[in-house]
C-alpha atoms as a PDB file:
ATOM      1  CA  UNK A   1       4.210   4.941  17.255  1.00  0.00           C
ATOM      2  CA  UNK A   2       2.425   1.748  18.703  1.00  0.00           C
ATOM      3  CA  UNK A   3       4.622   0.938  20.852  1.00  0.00           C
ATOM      4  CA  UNK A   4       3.514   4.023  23.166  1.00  0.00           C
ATOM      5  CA  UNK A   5      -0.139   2.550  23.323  1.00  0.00           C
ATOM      6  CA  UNK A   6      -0.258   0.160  26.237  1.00  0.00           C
ATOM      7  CA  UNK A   7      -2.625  -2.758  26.347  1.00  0.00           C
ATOM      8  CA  UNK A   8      -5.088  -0.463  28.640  1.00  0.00           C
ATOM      9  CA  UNK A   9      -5.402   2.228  25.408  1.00  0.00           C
ATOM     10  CA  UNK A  10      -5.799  -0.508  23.061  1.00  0.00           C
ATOM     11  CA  UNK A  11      -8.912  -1.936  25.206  1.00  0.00           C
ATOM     12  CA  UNK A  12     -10.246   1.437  25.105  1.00  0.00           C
ATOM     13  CA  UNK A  13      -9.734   1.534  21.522  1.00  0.00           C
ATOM     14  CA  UNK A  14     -11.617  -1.525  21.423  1.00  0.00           C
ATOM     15  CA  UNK A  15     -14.903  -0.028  23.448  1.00  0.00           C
ATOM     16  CA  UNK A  16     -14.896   2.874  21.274  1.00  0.00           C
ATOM     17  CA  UNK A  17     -15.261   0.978  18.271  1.00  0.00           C
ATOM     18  CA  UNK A  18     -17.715  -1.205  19.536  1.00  0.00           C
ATOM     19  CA  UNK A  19     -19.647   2.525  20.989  1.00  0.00           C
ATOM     20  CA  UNK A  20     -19.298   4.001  17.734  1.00  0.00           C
ATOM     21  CA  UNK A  21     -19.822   0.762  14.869  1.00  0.00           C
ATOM     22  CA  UNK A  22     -21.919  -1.747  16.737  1.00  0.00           C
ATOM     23  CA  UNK A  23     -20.929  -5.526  17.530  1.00  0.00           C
ATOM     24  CA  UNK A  24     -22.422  -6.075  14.176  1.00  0.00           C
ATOM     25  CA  UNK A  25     -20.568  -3.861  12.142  1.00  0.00           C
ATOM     26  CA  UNK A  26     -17.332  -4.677  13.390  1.00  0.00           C
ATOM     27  CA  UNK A  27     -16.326  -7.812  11.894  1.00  0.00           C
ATOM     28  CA  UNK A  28     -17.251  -6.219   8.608  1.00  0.00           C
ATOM     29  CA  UNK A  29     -15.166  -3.359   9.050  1.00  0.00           C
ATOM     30  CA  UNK A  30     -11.840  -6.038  10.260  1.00  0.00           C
ATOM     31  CA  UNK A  31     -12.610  -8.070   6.904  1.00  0.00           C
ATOM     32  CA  UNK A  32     -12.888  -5.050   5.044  1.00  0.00           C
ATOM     33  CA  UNK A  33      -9.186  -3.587   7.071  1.00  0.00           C
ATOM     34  CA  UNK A  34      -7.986  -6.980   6.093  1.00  0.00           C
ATOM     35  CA  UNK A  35      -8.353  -6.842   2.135  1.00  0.00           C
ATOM     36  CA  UNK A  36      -6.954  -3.663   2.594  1.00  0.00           C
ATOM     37  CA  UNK A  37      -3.870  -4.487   3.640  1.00  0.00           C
ATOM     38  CA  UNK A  38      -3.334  -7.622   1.620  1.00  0.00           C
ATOM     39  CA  UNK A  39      -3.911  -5.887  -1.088  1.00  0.00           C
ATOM     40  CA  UNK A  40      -1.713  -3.276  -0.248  1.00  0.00           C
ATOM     41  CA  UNK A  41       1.105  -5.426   0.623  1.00  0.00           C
ATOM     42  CA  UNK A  42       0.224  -7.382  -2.845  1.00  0.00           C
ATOM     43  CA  UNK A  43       1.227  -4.359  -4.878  1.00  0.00           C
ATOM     44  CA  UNK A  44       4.039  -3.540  -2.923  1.00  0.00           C
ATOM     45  CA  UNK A  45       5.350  -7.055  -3.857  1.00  0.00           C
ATOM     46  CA  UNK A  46       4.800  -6.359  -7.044  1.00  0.00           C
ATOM     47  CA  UNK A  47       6.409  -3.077  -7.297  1.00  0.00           C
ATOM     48  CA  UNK A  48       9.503  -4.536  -5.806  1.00  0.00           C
ATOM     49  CA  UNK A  49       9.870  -7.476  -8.462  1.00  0.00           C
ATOM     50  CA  UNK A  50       9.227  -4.928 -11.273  1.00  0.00           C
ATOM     51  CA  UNK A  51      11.922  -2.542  -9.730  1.00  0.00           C
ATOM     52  CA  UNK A  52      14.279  -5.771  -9.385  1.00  0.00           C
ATOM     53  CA  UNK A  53      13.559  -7.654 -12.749  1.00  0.00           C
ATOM     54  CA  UNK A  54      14.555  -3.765 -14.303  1.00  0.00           C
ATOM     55  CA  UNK A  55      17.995  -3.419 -12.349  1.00  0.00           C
ATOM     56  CA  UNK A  56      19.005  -7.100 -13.585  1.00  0.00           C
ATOM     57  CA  UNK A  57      17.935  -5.941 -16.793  1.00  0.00           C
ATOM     58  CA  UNK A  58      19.985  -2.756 -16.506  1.00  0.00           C
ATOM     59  CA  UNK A  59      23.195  -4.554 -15.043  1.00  0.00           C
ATOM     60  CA  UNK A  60      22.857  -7.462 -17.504  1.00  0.00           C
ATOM     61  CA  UNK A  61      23.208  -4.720 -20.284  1.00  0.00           C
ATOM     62  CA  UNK A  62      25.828  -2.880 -18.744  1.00  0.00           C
ATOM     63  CA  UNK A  63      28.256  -6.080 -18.625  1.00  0.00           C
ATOM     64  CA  UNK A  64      31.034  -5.582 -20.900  1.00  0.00           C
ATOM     65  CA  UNK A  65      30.857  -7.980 -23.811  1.00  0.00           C
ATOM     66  CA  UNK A  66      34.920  -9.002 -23.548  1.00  0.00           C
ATOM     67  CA  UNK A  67      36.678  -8.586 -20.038  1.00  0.00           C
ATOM     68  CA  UNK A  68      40.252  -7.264 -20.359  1.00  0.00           C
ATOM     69  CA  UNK A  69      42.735  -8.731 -17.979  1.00  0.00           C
ATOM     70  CA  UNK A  70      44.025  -5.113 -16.965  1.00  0.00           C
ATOM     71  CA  UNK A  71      42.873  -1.888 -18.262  1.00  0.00           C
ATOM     72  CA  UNK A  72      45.094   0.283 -19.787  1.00  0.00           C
ATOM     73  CA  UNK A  73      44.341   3.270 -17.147  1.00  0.00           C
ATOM     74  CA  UNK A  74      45.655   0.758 -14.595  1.00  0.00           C
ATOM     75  CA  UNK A  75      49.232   1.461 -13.640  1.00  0.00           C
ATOM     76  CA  UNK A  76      52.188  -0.895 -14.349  1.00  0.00           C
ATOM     77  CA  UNK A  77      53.784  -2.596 -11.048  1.00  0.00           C
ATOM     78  CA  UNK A  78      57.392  -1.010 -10.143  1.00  0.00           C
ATOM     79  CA  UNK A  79      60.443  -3.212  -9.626  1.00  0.00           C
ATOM     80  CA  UNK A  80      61.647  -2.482  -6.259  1.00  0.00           C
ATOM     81  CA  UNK A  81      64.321  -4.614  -6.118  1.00  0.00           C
ATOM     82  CA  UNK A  82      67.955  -3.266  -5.075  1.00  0.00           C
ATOM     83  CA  UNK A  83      70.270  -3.004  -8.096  1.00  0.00           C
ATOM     84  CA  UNK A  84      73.118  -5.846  -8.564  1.00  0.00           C
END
């Protein structure tokens, strides 16, 4: 999506800001785009490490308690050696 916006539209995003805010205005307005994001990203982070602490959680429960050495739906091995 950005990577259509050369750096001429980005200057021009830059004027318009400054037309429509004011050069005192704006660094309020980055700070304020700033905490945004961080906290944004902040709950995404934690979102992820609740969704990953539940599916070890999940899997750790789902282990079998003994581990059989072959299950009985597996099939037996054939001799295919040539009669004597």
């Amino acid at each position: 999506m950005l990577s259509s916006i050369g750096p001429t539209g980005f200057i021009l995003l830059a004027v318009i800001a400054l037309l429509l805010f004011g050069p005192n205005k704006l660094p309020e307005l980055g700070r304020a785009v700033g905490r945004t994001f961080r906290e944004f990203k902040e709950g995404a982070r934690e979102i992820i490490s609740e969704d990953d602490s539940s599916n070890r959680k999940e899997q750790e429960k789902s282990k079998p308690l003994a581990v059989d050495s072959e299950p009985e739906s597996a099939p037996k091995p054939v001799d295919k050696r040539l009669p004597e």
